[in-house]
Protein backbone atom coordinates (compact mmCIF):
# COMPACT_ATOMS: atom_id res chain seq x y z
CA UNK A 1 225.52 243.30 123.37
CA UNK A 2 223.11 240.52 124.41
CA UNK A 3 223.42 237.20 124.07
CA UNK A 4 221.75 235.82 121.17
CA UNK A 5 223.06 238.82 119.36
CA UNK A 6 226.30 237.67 120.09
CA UNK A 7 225.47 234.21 118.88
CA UNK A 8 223.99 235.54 115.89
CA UNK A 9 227.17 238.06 114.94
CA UNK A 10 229.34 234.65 115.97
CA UNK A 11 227.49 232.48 113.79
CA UNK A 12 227.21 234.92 110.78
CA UNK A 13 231.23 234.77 110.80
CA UNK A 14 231.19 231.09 111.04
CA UNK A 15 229.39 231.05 107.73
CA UNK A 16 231.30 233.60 106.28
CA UNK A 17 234.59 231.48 106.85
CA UNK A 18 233.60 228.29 106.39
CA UNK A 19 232.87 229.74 102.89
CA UNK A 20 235.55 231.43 102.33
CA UNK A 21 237.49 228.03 103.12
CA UNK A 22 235.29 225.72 100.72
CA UNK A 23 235.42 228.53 98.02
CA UNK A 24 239.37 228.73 98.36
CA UNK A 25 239.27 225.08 98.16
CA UNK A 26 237.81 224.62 94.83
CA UNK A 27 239.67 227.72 93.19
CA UNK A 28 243.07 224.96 94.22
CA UNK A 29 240.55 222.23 92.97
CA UNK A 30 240.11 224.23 89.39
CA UNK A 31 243.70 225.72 89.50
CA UNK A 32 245.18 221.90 89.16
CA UNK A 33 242.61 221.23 86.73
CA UNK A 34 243.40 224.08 84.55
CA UNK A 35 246.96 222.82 85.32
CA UNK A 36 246.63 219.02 84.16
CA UNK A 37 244.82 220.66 81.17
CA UNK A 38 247.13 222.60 80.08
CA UNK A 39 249.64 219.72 80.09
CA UNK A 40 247.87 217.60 78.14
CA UNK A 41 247.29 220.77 75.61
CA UNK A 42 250.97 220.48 75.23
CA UNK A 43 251.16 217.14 74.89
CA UNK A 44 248.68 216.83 71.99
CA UNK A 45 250.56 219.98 70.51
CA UNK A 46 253.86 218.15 70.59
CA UNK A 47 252.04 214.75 69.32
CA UNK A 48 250.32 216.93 66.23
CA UNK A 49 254.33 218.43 65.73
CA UNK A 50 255.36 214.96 64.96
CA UNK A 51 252.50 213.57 63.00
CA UNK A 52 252.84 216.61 60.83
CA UNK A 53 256.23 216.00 60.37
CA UNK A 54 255.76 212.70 59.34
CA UNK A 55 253.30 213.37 56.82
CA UNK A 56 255.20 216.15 55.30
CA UNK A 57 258.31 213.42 55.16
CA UNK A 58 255.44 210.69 53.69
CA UNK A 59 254.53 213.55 50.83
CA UNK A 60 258.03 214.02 49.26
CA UNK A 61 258.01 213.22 45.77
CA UNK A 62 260.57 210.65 46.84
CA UNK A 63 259.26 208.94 49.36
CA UNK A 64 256.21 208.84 47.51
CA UNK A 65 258.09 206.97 44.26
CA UNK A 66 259.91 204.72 46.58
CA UNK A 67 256.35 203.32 48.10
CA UNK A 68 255.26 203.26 44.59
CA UNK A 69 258.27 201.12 43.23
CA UNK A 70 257.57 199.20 46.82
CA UNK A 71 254.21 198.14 45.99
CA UNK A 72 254.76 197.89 42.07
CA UNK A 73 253.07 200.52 40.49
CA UNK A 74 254.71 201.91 37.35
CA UNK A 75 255.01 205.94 38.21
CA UNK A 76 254.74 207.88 34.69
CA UNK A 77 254.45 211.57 33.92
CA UNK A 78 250.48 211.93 32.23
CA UNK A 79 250.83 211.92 28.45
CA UNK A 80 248.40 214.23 26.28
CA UNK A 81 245.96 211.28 25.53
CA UNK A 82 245.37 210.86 29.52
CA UNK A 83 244.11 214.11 30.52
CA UNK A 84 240.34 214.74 29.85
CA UNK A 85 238.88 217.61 28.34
């Protein structure tokens, strides 16, 4: 083998490494990113959980009369003469 062929076979797997390296490095780059996304996926899940939670508590016939009573409105069943036809 001559020289610059060597050079050129030596320099071809140069390349070839050097990209395998900076490709392996952003596969770990995306791998923590998919990673920290999929964290704060959970977290939002587990934040959504609770706010549902507390809006199923705030819809309870209950709760709702006991705001109503809080803020002074009168809670009555509709009569016959309130509902439009």
């Amino acid at each position: 083998m001559t020289v610059p062929r060597a050079l050129l076979v030596l320099l071809i797997l140069s390349v070839l490494g050097l990209s395998l390296v900076l490709i392996r490095g952003a596969g770990a780059r995306s791998a923590h990113r998919i990673q920290g996304l999929h964290s704060q996926s959970i977290k939002l899940e587990q934040s959504l959980w609770s706010i549902e939670i507390e809006l199923a508590q705030m819809r309870e016939p209950q709760a709702i009369r006991d705001r109503a009573a809080a803020l002074g409105i009168d809670l009555a069943p509709p009569t016959p003469t309130d509902i439009p036809r």
